[in-house]
Protein backbone atom coordinates (compact mmCIF):
# COMPACT_ATOMS: atom_id res chain seq x y z
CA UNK A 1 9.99 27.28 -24.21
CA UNK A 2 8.34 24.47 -22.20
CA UNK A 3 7.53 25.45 -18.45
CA UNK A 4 8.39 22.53 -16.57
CA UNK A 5 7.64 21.64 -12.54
CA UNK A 6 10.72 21.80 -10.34
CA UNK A 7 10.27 18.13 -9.35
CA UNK A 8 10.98 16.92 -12.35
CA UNK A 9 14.39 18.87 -13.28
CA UNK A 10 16.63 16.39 -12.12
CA UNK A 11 15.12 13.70 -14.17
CA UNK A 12 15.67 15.75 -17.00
CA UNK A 13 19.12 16.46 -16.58
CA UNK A 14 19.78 12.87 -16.27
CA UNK A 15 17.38 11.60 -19.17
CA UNK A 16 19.58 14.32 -21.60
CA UNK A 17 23.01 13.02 -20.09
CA UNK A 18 21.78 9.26 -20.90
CA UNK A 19 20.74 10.85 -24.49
CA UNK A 20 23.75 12.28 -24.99
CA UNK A 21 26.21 9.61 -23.59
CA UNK A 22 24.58 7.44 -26.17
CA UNK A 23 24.87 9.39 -29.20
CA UNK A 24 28.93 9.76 -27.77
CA UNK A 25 29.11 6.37 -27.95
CA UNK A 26 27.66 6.16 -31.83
CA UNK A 27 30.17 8.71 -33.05
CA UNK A 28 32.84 6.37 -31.85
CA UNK A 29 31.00 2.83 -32.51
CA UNK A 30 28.69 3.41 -35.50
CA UNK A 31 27.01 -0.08 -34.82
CA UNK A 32 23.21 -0.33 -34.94
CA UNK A 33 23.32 -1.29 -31.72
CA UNK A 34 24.27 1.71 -30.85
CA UNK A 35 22.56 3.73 -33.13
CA UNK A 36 18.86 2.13 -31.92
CA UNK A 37 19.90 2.43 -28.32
CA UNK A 38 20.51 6.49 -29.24
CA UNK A 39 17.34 7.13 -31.00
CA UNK A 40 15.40 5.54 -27.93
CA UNK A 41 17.48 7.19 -25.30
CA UNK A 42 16.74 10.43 -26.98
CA UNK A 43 12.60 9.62 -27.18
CA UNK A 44 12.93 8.54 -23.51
CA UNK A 45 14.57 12.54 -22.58
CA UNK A 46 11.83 14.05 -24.76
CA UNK A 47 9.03 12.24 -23.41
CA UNK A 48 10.58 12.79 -19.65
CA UNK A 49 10.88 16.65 -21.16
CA UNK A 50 6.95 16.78 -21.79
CA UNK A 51 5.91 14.40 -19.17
CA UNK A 52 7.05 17.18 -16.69
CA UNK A 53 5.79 19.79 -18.23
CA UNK A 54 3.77 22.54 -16.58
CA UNK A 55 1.95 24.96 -18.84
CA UNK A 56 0.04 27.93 -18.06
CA UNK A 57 -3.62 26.77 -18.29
CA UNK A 58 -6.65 29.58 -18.85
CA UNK A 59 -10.83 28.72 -19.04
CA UNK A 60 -13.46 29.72 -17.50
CA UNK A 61 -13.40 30.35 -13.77
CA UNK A 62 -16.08 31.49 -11.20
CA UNK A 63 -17.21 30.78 -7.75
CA UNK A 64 -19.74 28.09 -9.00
CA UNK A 65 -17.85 26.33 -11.58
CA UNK A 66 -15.71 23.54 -10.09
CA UNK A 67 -12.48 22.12 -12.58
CA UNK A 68 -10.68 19.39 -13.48
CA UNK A 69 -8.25 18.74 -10.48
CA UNK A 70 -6.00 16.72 -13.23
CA UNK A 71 -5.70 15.93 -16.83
CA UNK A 72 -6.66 12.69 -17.89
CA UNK A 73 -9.70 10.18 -18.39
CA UNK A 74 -12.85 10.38 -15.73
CA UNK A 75 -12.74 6.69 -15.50
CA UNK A 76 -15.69 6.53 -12.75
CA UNK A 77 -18.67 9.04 -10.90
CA UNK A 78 -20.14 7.54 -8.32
CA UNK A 79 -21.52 8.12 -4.44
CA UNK A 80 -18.60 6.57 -1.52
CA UNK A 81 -18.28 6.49 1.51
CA UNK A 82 -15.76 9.30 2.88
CA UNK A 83 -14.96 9.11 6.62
CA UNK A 84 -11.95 11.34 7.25
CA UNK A 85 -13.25 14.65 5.61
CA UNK A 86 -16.88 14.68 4.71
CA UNK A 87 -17.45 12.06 7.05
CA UNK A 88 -20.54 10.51 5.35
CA UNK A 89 -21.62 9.96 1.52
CA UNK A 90 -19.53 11.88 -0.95
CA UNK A 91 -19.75 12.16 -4.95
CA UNK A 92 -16.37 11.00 -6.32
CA UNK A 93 -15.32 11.76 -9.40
CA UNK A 94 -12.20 9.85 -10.32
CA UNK A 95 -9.91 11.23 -13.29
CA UNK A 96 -7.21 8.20 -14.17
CA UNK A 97 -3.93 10.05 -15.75
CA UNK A 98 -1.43 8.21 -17.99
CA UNK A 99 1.76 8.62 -18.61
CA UNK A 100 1.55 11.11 -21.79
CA UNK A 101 -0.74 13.36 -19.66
CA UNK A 102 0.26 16.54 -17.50
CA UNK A 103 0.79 15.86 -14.13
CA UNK A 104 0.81 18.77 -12.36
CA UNK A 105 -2.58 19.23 -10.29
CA UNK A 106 -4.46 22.14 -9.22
CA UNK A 107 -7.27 23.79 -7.28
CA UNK A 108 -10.86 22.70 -8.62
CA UNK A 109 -11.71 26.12 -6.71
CA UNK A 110 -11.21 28.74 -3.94
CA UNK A 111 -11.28 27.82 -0.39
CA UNK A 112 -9.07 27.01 2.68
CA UNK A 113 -6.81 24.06 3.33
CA UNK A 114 -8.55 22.51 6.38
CA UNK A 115 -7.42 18.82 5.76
CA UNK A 116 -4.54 16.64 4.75
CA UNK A 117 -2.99 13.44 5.33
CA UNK A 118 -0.93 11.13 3.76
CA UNK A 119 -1.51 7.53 3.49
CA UNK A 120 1.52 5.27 2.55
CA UNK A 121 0.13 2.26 1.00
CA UNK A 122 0.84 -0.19 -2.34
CA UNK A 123 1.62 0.84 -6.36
CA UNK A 124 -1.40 -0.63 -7.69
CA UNK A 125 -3.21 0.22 -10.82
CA UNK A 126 -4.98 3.18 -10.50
CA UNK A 127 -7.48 2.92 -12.47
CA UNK A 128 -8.81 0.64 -10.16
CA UNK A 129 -11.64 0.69 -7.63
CA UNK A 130 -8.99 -0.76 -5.09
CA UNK A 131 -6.20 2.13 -5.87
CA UNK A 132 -8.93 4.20 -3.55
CA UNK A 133 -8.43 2.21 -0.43
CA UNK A 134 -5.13 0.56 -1.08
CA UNK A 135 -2.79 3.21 -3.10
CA UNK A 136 -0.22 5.13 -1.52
CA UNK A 137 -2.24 8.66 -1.72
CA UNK A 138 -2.56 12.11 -0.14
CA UNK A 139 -5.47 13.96 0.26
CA UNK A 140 -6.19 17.80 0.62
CA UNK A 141 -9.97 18.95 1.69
CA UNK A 142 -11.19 22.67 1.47
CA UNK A 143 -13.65 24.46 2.95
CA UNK A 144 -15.39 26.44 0.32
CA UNK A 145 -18.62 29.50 0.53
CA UNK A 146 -20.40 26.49 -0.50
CA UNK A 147 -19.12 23.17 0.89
CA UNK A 148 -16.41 21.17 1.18
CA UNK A 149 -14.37 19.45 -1.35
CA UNK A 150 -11.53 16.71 -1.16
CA UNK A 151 -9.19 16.34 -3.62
CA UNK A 152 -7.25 12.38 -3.41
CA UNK A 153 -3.75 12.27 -5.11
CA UNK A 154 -3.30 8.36 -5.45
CA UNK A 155 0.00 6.55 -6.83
CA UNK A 156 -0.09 4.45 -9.48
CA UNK A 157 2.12 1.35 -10.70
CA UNK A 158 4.98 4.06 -11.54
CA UNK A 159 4.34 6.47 -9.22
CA UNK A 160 6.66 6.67 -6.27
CA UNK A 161 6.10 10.23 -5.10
CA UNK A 162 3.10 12.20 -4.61
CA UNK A 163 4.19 16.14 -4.10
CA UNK A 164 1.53 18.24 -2.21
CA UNK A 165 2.13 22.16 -1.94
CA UNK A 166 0.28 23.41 1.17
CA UNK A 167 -0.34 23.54 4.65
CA UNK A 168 -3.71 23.92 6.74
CA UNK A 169 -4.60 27.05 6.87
CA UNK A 170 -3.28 28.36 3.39
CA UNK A 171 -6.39 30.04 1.44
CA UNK A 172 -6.10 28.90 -2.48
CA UNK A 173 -7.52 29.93 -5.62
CA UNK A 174 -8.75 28.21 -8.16
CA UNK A 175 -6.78 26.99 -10.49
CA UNK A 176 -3.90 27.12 -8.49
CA UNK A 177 -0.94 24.62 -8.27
CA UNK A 178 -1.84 22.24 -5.91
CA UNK A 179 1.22 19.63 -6.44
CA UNK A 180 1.94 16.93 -8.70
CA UNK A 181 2.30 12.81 -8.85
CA UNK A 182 5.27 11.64 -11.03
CA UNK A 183 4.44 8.80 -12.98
CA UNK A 184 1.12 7.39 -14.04
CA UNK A 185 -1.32 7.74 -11.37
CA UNK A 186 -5.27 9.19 -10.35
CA UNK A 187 -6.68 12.49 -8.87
CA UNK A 188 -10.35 11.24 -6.89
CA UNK A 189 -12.51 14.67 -6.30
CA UNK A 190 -15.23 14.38 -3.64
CA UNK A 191 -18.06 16.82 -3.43
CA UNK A 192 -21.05 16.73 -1.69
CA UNK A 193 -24.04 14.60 -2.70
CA UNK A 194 -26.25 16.44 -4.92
CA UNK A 195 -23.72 18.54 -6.25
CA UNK A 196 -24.46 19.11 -10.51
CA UNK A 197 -22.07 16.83 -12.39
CA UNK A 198 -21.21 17.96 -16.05
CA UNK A 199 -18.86 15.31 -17.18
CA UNK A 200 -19.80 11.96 -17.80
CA UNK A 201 -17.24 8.32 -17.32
CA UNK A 202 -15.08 8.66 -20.71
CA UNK A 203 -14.45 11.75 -21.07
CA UNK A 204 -10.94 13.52 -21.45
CA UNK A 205 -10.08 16.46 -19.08
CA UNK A 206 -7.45 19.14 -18.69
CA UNK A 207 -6.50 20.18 -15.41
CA UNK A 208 -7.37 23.93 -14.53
CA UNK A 209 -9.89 24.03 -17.98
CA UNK A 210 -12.43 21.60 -17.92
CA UNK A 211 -15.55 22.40 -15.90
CA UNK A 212 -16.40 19.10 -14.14
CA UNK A 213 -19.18 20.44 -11.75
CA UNK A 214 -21.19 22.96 -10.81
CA UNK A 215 -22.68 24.25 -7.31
CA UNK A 216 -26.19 24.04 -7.48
């Protein structure tokens, strides 16, 4: 059986109903109308099905191994500026998920919640450099044995809620549920300059699995 996050359970129940007022409405039709609309309503409640989805996810873990905060495609690694949290130069890694990845996000490592804040702000792409600035997007920054780290949930064209689980103060783990966007969106990870980077732009991660960095 498919685990599936809470936040999505309504939209399941109501993708299924849709399915299955459609295939109601071919057993008393029959037109091909009716039929096409059926088939599609019933891809539409799978995909919602798996697009919610939240499986168990086991890899490596250890106090210097930092992971993937989402699934998706590191679309950029570069040094920014990051004011609020580091408050100087950062690393960012930015990992650009689409809509047939998981969505659920999760601790890149131990530490303690000692930041957040949400930032209403537009439904751009996210792929884009501007989704950093412009995006409606919360971010969550731990303090770790080693430094800090900031992980940016930013909304994407689809995207019209970001969900983020805890409060300042809360100690984590890694690997840990840290909250989910619904609908194509990003996940930007800042670490500290100098920090050992072992993915490279292009490459396909899974949340909780893939080691993206490494305290040096």
């Amino acid at each position: 059986m498919i685990r599936t996050a809470p936040e999505g359970r309504w939209f399941i129940v109501g993708a299924w109903l849709l399915a299955l007022g459609l295939w109601l409405a071919v057993f008393r039709f029959a037109t091909p109308g009716w039929w096409l609309a059926a088939v599609l309503g019933t891809a539409l409640a799978i995909w919602v099905v798996a697009f919610f989805r939240d499986p168990e996810r086991t890899g490596q873990r250890g106090d210097r191994l930092i992971l993937a905060p989402a699934d998706g495609k590191v679309v950029s690694i570069v040094e920014a500026d990051e004011p609020a949290f580091f408050q100087g130069r950062a690393l960012r890694i930015s990992i650009f998920m689409n809509v047939f990845n998981c969505h659920v996000n999760r601790y890149p490592t131990d530490g303690t919640v000692s930041y957040r804040h949400y930032n209403a702000g537009k439904f751009g792409h996210a792929a884009s450099e501007k989704s950093s600035l412009d995006n409606e997007q919360s971010s969550v920054g731990l303090v770790t044995q080693y430094g800090k780290v900031l992980i940016r949930q930013i909304a994407g064209l689809i995207a019209r809620r970001i969900v983020t689980d805890h409060e300042v103060g809360t100690r984590v783990q890694q690997g840990q549920r840290l909250g989910m966007i619904r609908f194509g969106s990003r996940v930007d990870l800042f670490l500290p300059t100098g920090t050992r980077v072992l993915v490279k732009t292009g490459d396909n991660t899974l949340v909780g699995v893939t080691v993206v960095a490494e305290w040096s």
